[in-house]
PDB file of N, CA and C in Angstrom:
ATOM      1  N   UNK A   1      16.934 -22.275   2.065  1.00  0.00           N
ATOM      2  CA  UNK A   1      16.332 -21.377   1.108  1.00  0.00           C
ATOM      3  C   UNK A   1      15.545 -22.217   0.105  1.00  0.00           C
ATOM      4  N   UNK A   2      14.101 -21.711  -0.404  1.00  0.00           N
ATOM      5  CA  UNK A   2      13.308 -22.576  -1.241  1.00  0.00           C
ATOM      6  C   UNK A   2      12.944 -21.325  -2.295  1.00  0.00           C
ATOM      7  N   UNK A   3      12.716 -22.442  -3.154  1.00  0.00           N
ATOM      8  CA  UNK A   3      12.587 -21.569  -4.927  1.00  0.00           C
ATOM      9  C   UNK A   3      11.111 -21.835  -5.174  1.00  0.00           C
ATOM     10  N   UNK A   4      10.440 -21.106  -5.919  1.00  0.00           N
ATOM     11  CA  UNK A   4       8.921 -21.776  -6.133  1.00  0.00           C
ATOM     12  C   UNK A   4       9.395 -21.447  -7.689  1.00  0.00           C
ATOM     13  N   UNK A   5       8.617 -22.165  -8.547  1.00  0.00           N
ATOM     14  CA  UNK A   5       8.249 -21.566  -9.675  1.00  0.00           C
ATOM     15  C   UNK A   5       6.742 -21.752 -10.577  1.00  0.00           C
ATOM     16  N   UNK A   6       6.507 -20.520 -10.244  1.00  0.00           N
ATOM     17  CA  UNK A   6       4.805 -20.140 -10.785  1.00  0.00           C
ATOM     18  C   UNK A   6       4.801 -20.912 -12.126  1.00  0.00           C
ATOM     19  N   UNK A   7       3.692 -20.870 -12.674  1.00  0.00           N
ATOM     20  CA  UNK A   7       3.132 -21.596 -13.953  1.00  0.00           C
ATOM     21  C   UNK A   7       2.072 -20.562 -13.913  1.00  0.00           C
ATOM     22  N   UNK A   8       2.042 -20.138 -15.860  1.00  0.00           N
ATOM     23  CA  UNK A   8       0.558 -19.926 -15.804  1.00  0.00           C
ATOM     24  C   UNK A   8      -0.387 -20.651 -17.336  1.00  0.00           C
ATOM     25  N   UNK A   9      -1.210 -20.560 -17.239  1.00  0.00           N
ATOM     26  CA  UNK A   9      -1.868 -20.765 -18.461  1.00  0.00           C
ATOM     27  C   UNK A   9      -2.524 -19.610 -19.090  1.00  0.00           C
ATOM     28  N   UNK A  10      -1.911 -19.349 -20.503  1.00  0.00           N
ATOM     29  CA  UNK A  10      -2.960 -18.110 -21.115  1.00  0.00           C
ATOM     30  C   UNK A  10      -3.337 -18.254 -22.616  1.00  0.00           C
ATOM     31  N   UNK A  11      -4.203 -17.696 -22.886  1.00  0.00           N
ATOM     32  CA  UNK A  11      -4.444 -17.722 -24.149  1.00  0.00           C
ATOM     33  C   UNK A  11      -4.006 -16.585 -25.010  1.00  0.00           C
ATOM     34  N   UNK A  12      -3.339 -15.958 -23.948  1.00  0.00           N
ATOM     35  CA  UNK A  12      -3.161 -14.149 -24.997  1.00  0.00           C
ATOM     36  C   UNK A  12      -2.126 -14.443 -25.973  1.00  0.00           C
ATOM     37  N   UNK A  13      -2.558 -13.675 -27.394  1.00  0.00           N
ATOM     38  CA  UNK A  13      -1.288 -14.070 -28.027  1.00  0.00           C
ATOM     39  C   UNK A  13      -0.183 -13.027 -27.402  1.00  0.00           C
ATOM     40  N   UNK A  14       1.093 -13.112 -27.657  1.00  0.00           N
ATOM     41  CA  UNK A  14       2.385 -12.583 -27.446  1.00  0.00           C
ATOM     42  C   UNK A  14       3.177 -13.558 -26.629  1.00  0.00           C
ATOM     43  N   UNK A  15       4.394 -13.190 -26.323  1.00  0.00           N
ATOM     44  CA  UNK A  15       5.833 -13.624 -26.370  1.00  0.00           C
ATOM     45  C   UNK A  15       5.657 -13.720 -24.801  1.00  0.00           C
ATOM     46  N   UNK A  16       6.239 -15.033 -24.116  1.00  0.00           N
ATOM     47  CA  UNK A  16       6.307 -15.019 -22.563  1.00  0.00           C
ATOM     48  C   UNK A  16       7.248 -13.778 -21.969  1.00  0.00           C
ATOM     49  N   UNK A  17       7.679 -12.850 -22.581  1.00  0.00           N
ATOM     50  CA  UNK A  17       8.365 -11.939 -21.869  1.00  0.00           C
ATOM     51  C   UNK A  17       7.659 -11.076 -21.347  1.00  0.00           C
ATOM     52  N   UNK A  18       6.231 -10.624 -22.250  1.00  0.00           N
ATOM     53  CA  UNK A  18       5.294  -9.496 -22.793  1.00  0.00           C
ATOM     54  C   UNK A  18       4.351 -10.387 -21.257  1.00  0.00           C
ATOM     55  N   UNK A  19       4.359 -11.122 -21.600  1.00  0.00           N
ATOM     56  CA  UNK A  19       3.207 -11.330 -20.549  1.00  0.00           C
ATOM     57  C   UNK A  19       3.257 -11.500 -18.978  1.00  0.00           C
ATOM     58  N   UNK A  20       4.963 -12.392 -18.731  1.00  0.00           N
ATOM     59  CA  UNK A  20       5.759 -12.594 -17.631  1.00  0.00           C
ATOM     60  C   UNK A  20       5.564 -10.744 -16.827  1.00  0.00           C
ATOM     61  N   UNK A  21       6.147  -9.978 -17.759  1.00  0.00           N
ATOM     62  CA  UNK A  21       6.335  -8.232 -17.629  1.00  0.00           C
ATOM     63  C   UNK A  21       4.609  -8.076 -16.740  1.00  0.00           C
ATOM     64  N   UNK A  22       3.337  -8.113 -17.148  1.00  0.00           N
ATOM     65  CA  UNK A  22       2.272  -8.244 -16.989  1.00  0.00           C
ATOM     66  C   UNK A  22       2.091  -8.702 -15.273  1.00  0.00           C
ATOM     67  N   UNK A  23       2.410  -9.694 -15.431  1.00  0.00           N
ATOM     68  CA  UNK A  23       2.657 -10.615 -13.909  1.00  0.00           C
ATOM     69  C   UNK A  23       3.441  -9.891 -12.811  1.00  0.00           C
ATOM     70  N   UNK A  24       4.325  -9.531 -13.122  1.00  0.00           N
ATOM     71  CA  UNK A  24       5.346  -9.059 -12.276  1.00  0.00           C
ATOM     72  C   UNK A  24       4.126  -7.459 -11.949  1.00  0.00           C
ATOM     73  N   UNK A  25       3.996  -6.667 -13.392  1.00  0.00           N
ATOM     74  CA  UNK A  25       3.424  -5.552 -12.749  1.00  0.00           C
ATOM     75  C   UNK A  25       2.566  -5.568 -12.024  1.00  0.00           C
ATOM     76  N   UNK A  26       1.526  -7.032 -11.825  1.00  0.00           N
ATOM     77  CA  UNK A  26       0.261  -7.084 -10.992  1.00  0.00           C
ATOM     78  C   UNK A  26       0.994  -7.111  -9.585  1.00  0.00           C
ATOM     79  N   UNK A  27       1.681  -7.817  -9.504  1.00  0.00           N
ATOM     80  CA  UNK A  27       2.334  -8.032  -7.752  1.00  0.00           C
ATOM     81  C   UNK A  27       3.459  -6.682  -7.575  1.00  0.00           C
ATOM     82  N   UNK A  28       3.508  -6.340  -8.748  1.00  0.00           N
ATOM     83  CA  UNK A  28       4.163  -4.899  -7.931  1.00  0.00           C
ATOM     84  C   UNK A  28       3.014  -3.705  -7.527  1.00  0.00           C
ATOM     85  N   UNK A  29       1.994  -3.894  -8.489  1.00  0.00           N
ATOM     86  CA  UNK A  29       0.956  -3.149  -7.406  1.00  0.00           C
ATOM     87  C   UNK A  29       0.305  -3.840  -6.037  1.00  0.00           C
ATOM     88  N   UNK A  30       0.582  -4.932  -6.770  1.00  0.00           N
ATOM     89  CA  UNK A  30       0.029  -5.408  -4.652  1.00  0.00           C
ATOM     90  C   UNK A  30       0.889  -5.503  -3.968  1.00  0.00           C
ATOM     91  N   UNK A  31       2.460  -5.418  -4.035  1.00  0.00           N
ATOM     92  CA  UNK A  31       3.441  -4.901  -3.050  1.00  0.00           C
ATOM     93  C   UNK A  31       3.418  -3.787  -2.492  1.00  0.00           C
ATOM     94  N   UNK A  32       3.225  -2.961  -3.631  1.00  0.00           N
ATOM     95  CA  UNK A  32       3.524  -1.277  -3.389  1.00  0.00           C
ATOM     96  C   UNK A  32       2.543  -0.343  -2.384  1.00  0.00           C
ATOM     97  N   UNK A  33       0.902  -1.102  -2.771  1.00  0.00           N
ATOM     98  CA  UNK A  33       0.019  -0.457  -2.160  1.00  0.00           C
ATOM     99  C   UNK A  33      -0.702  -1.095  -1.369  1.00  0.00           C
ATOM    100  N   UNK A  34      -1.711  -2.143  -1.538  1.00  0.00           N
ATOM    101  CA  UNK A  34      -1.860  -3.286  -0.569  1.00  0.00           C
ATOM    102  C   UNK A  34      -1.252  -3.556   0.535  1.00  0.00           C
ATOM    103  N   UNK A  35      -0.158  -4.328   0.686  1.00  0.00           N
ATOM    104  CA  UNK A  35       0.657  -4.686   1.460  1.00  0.00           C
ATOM    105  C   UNK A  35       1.248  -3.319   2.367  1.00  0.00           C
ATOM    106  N   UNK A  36       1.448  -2.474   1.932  1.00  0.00           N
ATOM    107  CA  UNK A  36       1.873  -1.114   2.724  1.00  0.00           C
ATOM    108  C   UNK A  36       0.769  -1.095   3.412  1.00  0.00           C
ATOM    109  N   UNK A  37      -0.532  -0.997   3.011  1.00  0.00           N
ATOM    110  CA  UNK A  37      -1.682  -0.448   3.831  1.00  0.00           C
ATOM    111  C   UNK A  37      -2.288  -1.315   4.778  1.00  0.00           C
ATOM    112  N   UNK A  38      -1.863  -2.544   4.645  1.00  0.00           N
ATOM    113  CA  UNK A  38      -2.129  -3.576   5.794  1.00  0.00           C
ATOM    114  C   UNK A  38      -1.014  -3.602   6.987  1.00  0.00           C
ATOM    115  N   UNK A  39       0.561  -3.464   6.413  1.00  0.00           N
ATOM    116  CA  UNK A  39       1.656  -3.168   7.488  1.00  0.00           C
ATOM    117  C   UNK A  39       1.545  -1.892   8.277  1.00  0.00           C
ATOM    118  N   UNK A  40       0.765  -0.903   7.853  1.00  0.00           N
ATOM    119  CA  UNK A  40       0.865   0.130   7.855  1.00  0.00           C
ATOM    120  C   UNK A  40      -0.699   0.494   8.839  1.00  0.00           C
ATOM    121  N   UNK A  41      -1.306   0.474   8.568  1.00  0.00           N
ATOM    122  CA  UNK A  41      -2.689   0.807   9.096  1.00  0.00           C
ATOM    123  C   UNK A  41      -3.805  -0.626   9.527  1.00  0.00           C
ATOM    124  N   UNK A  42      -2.772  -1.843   9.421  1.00  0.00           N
ATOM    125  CA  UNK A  42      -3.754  -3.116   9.819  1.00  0.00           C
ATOM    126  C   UNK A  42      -5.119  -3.215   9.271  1.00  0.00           C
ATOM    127  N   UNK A  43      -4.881  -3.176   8.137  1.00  0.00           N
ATOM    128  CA  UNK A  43      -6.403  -3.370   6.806  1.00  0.00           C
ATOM    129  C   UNK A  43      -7.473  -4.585   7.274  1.00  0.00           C
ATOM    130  N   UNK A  44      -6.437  -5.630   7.395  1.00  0.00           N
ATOM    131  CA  UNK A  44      -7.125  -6.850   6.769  1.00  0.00           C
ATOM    132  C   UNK A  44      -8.003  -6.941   8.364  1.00  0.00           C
ATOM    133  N   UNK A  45      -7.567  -6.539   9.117  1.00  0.00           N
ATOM    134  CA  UNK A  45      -8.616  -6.709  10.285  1.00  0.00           C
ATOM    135  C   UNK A  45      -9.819  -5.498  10.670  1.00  0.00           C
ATOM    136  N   UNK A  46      -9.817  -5.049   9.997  1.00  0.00           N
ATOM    137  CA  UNK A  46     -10.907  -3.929   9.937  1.00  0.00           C
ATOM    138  C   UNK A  46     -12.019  -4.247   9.948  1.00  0.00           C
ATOM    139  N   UNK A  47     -12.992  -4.190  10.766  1.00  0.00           N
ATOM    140  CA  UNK A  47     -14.112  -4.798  10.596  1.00  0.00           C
ATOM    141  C   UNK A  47     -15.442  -3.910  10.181  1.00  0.00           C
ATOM    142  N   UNK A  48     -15.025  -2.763   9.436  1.00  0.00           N
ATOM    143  CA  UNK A  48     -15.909  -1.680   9.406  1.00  0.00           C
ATOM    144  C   UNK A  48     -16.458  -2.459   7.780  1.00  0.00           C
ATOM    145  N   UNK A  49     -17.659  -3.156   8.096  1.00  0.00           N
ATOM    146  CA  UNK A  49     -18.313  -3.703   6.738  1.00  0.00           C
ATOM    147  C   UNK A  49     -19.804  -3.412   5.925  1.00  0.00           C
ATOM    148  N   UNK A  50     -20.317  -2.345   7.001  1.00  0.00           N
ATOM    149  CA  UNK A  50     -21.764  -1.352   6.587  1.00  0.00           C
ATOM    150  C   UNK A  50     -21.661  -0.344   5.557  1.00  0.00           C
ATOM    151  N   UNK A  51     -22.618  -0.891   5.068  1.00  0.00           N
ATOM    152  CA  UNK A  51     -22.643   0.975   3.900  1.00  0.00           C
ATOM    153  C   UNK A  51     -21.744   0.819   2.656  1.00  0.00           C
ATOM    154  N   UNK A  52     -21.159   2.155   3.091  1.00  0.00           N
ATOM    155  CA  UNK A  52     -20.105   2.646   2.501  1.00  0.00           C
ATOM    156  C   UNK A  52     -18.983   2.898   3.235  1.00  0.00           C
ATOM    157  N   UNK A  53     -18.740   2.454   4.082  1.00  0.00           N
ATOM    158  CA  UNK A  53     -18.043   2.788   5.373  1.00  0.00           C
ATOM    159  C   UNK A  53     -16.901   1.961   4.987  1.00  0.00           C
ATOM    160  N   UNK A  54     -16.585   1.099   4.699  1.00  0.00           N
ATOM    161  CA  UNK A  54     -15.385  -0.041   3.867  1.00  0.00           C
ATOM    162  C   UNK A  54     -14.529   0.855   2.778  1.00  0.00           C
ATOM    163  N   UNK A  55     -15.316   1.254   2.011  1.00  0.00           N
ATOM    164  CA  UNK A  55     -14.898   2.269   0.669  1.00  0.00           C
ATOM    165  C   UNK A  55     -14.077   3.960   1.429  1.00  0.00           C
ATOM    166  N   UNK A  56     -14.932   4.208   2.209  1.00  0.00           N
ATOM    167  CA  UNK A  56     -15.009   5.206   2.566  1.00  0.00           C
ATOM    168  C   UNK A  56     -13.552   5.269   3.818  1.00  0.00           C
ATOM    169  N   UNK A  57     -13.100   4.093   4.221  1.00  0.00           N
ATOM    170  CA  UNK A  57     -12.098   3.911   4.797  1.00  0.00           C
ATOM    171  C   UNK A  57     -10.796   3.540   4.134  1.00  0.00           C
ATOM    172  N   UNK A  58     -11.121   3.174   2.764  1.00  0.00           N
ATOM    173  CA  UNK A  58      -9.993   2.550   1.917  1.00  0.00           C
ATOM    174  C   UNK A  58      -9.417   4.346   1.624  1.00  0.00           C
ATOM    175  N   UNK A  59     -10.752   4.895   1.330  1.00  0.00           N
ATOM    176  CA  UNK A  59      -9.942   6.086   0.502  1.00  0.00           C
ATOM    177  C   UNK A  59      -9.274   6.797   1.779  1.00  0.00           C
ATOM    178  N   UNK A  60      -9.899   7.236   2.676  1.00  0.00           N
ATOM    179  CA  UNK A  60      -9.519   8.071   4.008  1.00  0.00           C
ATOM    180  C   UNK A  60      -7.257   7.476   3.991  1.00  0.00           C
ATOM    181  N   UNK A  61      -7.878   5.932   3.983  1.00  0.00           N
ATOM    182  CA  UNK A  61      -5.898   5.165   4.336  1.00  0.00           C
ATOM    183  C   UNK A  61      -5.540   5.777   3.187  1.00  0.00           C
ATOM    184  N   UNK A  62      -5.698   5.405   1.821  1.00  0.00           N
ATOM    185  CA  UNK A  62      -4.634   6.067   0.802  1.00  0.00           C
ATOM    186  C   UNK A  62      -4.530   7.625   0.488  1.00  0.00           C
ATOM    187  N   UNK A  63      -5.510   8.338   0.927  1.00  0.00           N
ATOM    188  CA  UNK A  63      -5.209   9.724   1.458  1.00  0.00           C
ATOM    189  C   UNK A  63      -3.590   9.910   2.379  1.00  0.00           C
ATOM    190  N   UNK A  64      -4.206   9.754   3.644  1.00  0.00           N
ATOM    191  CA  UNK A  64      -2.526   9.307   4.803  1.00  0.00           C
ATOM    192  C   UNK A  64      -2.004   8.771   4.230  1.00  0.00           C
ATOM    193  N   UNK A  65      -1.633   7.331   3.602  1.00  0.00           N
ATOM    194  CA  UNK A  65      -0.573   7.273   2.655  1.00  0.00           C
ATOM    195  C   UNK A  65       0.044   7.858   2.097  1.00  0.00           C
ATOM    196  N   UNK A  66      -0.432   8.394   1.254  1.00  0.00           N
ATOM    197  CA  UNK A  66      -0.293   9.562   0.119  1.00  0.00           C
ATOM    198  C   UNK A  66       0.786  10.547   0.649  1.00  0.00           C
ATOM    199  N   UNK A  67      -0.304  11.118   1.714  1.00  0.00           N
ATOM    200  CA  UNK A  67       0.417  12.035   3.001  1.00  0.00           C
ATOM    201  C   UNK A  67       1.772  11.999   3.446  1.00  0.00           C
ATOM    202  N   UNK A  68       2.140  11.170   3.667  1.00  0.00           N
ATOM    203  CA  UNK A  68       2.840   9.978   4.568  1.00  0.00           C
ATOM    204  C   UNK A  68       4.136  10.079   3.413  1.00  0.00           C
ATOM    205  N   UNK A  69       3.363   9.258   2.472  1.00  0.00           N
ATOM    206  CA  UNK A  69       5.219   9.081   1.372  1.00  0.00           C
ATOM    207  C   UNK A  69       6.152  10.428   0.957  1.00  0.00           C
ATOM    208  N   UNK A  70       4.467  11.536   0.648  1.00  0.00           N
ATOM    209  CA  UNK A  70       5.225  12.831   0.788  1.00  0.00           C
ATOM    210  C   UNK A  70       5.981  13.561   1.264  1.00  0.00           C
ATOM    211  N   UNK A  71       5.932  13.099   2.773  1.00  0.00           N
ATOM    212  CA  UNK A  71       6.713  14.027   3.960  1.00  0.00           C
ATOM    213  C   UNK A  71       7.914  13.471   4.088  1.00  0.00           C
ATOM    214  N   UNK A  72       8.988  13.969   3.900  1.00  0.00           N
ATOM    215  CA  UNK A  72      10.315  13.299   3.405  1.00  0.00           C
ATOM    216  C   UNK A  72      11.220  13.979   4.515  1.00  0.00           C
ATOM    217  N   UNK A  73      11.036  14.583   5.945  1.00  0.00           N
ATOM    218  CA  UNK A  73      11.705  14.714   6.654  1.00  0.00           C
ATOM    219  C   UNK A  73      12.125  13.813   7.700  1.00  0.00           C
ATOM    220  N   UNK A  74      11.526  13.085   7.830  1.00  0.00           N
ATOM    221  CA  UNK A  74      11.454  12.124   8.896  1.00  0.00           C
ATOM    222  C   UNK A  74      11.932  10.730   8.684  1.00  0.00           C
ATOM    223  N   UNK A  75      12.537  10.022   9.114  1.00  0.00           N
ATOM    224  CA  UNK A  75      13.520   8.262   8.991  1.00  0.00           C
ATOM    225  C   UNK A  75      11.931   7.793   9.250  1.00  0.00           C
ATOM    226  N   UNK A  76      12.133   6.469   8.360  1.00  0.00           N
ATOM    227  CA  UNK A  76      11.159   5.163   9.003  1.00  0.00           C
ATOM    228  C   UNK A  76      10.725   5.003   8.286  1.00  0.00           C
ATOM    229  N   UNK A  77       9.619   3.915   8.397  1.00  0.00           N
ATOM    230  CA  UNK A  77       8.891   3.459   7.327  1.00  0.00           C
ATOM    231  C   UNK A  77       7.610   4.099   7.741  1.00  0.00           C
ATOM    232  N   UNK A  78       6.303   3.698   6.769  1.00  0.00           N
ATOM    233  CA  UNK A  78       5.267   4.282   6.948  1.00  0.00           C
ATOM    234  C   UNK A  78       4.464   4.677   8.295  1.00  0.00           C
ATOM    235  N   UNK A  79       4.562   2.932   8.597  1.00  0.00           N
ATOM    236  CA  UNK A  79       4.261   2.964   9.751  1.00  0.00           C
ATOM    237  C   UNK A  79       4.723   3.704  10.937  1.00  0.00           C
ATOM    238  N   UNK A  80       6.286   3.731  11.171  1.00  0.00           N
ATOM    239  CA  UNK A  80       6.601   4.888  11.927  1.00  0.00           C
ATOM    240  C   UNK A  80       6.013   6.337  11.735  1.00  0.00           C
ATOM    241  N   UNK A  81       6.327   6.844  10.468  1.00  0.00           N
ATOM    242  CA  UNK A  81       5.621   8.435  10.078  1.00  0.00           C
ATOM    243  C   UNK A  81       4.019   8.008  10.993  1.00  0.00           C
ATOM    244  N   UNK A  82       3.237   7.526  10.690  1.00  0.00           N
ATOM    245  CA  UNK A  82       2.114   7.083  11.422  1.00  0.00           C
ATOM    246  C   UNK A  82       1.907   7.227  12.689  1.00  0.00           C
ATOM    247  N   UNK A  83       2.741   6.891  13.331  1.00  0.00           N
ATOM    248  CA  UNK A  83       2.927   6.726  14.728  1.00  0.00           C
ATOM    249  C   UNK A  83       3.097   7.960  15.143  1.00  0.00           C
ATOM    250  N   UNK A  84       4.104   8.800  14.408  1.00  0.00           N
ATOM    251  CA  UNK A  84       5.024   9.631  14.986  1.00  0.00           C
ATOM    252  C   UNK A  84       3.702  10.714  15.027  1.00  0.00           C
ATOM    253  N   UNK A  85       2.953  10.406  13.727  1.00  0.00           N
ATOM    254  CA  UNK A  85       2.191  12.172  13.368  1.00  0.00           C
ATOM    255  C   UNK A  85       1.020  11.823  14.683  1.00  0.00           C
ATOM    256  N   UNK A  86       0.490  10.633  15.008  1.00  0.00           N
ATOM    257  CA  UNK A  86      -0.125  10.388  16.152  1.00  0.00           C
ATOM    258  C   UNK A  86       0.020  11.087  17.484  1.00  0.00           C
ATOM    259  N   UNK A  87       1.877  10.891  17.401  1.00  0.00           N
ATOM    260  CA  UNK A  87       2.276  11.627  18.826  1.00  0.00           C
ATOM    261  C   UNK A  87       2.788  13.106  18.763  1.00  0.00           C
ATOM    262  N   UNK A  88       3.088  13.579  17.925  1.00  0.00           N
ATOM    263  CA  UNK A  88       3.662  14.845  17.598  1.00  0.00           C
ATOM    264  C   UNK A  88       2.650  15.792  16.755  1.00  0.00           C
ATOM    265  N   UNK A  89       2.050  16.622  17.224  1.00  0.00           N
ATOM    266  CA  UNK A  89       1.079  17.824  16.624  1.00  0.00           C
ATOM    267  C   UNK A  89       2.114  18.183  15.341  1.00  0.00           C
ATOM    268  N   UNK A  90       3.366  18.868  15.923  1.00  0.00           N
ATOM    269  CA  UNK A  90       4.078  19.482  14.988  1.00  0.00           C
ATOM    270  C   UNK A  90       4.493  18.294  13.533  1.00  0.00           C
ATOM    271  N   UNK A  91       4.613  17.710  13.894  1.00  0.00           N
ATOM    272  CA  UNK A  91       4.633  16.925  12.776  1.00  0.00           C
ATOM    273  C   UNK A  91       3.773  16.569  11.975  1.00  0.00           C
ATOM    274  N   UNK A  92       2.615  15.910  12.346  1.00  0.00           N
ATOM    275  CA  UNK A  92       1.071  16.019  11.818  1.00  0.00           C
ATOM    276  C   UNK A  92       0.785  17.143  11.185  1.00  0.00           C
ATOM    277  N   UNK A  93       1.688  18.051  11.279  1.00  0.00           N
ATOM    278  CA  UNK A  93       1.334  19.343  10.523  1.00  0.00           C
ATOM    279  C   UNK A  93       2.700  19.666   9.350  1.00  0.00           C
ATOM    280  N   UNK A  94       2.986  19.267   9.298  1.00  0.00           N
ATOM    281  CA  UNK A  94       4.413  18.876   8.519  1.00  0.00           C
ATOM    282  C   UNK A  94       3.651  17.925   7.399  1.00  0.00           C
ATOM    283  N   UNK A  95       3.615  16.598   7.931  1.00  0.00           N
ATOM    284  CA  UNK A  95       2.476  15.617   7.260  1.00  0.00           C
ATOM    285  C   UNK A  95       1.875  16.329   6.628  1.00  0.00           C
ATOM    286  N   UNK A  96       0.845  17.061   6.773  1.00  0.00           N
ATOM    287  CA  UNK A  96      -0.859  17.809   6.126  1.00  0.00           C
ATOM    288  C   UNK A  96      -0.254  18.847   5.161  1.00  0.00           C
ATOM    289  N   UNK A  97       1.082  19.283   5.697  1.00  0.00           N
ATOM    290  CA  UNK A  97       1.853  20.324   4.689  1.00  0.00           C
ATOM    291  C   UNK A  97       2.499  19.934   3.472  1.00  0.00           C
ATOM    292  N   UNK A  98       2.712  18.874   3.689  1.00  0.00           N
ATOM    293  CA  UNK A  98       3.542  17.891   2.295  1.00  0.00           C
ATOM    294  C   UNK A  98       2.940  18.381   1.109  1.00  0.00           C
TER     295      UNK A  98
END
Protein backbone atom coordinates (compact mmCIF):
# COMPACT_ATOMS: atom_id res chain seq x y z
CA UNK A 1 0.00 0.00 0.00
CA UNK A 2 1.44 3.61 -1.02
CA UNK A 3 0.48 7.07 0.46
CA UNK A 4 0.98 10.16 -1.81
CA UNK A 5 0.81 13.45 -0.32
CA UNK A 6 -0.33 16.40 -2.58
CA UNK A 7 1.25 19.89 -2.01
CA UNK A 8 -0.21 22.96 -3.15
CA UNK A 9 0.82 26.48 -3.53
CA UNK A 10 -1.75 29.40 -3.07
CA UNK A 11 -2.03 32.75 -2.55
CA UNK A 12 -5.70 32.86 -1.27
CA UNK A 13 -5.95 34.25 2.00
CA UNK A 14 -7.73 31.73 4.55
CA UNK A 15 -6.98 28.82 6.80
CA UNK A 16 -5.61 25.38 5.09
CA UNK A 17 -8.85 23.76 6.14
CA UNK A 18 -11.03 26.39 4.01
CA UNK A 19 -9.02 25.68 1.14
CA UNK A 20 -7.96 21.77 1.62
CA UNK A 21 -12.35 21.64 1.78
CA UNK A 22 -12.00 23.45 -1.89
CA UNK A 23 -9.65 20.61 -3.20
CA UNK A 24 -11.42 17.80 -2.06
CA UNK A 25 -14.76 19.45 -3.60
CA UNK A 26 -12.96 19.77 -7.08
CA UNK A 27 -12.17 15.89 -7.20
CA UNK A 28 -15.45 15.12 -5.83
CA UNK A 29 -16.92 16.62 -8.86
CA UNK A 30 -14.58 14.81 -11.05
CA UNK A 31 -15.36 11.56 -9.24
CA UNK A 32 -18.98 11.94 -9.23
CA UNK A 33 -19.50 13.00 -12.85
CA UNK A 34 -16.52 12.66 -15.10
CA UNK A 35 -15.33 9.49 -14.12
CA UNK A 36 -18.98 7.92 -14.12
CA UNK A 37 -19.34 9.09 -17.69
CA UNK A 38 -16.18 7.61 -18.97
CA UNK A 39 -16.90 4.06 -16.90
CA UNK A 40 -20.11 4.37 -17.99
CA UNK A 41 -20.49 5.43 -21.64
CA UNK A 42 -16.49 5.28 -22.65
CA UNK A 43 -16.03 9.25 -23.05
CA UNK A 44 -12.50 9.55 -23.37
CA UNK A 45 -12.50 7.54 -26.62
CA UNK A 46 -15.08 9.27 -28.48
CA UNK A 47 -13.94 10.54 -31.40
CA UNK A 48 -16.91 12.69 -32.40
CA UNK A 49 -14.70 16.16 -32.67
CA UNK A 50 -16.76 18.38 -35.55
CA UNK A 51 -19.02 21.18 -34.87
CA UNK A 52 -20.90 20.93 -32.12
CA UNK A 53 -21.20 17.41 -32.11
CA UNK A 54 -18.61 16.98 -28.88
CA UNK A 55 -20.97 19.41 -26.80
CA UNK A 56 -23.88 18.06 -28.20
CA UNK A 57 -22.82 14.50 -27.03
CA UNK A 58 -21.65 15.58 -23.56
CA UNK A 59 -25.18 16.86 -22.95
CA UNK A 60 -27.18 13.84 -24.77
CA UNK A 61 -24.58 11.36 -21.81
CA UNK A 62 -25.61 13.55 -18.80
CA UNK A 63 -29.20 13.51 -19.91
CA UNK A 64 -28.99 9.22 -19.63
CA UNK A 65 -27.14 9.76 -16.66
CA UNK A 66 -29.45 11.76 -15.13
CA UNK A 67 -31.96 9.11 -16.39
CA UNK A 68 -30.11 6.35 -15.18
CA UNK A 69 -29.43 7.54 -11.34
CA UNK A 70 -33.17 8.18 -11.26
CA UNK A 71 -34.47 4.79 -11.96
CA UNK A 72 -34.04 3.14 -8.66
CA UNK A 73 -35.56 -0.25 -9.51
CA UNK A 74 -32.94 -2.05 -10.83
CA UNK A 75 -29.27 -3.49 -8.93
CA UNK A 76 -25.98 -2.28 -10.64
CA UNK A 77 -24.10 0.32 -11.40
CA UNK A 78 -24.62 2.75 -14.18
CA UNK A 79 -23.21 0.99 -16.53
CA UNK A 80 -25.31 -2.05 -16.02
CA UNK A 81 -28.78 0.18 -15.99
CA UNK A 82 -27.13 1.04 -19.53
CA UNK A 83 -26.83 -2.14 -20.75
CA UNK A 84 -29.90 -3.43 -19.40
CA UNK A 85 -32.20 -0.36 -20.95
CA UNK A 86 -30.22 -1.38 -24.32
CA UNK A 87 -31.64 -4.89 -24.00
CA UNK A 88 -34.97 -4.54 -22.39
CA UNK A 89 -37.72 -2.13 -24.13
CA UNK A 90 -39.63 -2.45 -20.87
CA UNK A 91 -37.14 -1.08 -18.96
CA UNK A 92 -35.95 1.72 -21.23
CA UNK A 93 -39.29 2.77 -20.51
CA UNK A 94 -39.09 2.61 -16.81
CA UNK A 95 -35.68 4.61 -17.43
CA UNK A 96 -37.60 7.56 -19.64
CA UNK A 97 -40.33 7.28 -16.78
CA UNK A 98 -38.06 8.15 -13.85
Amino acid sequence: MSQETPYYLSGLPGDAARIAAAVRGHWGIENRLHWVRDMAFDEDRCRVRTGQAAENFVVLRHIALNLLRREGTAKGGIKAKRLQAAWDITYLLKVLAA
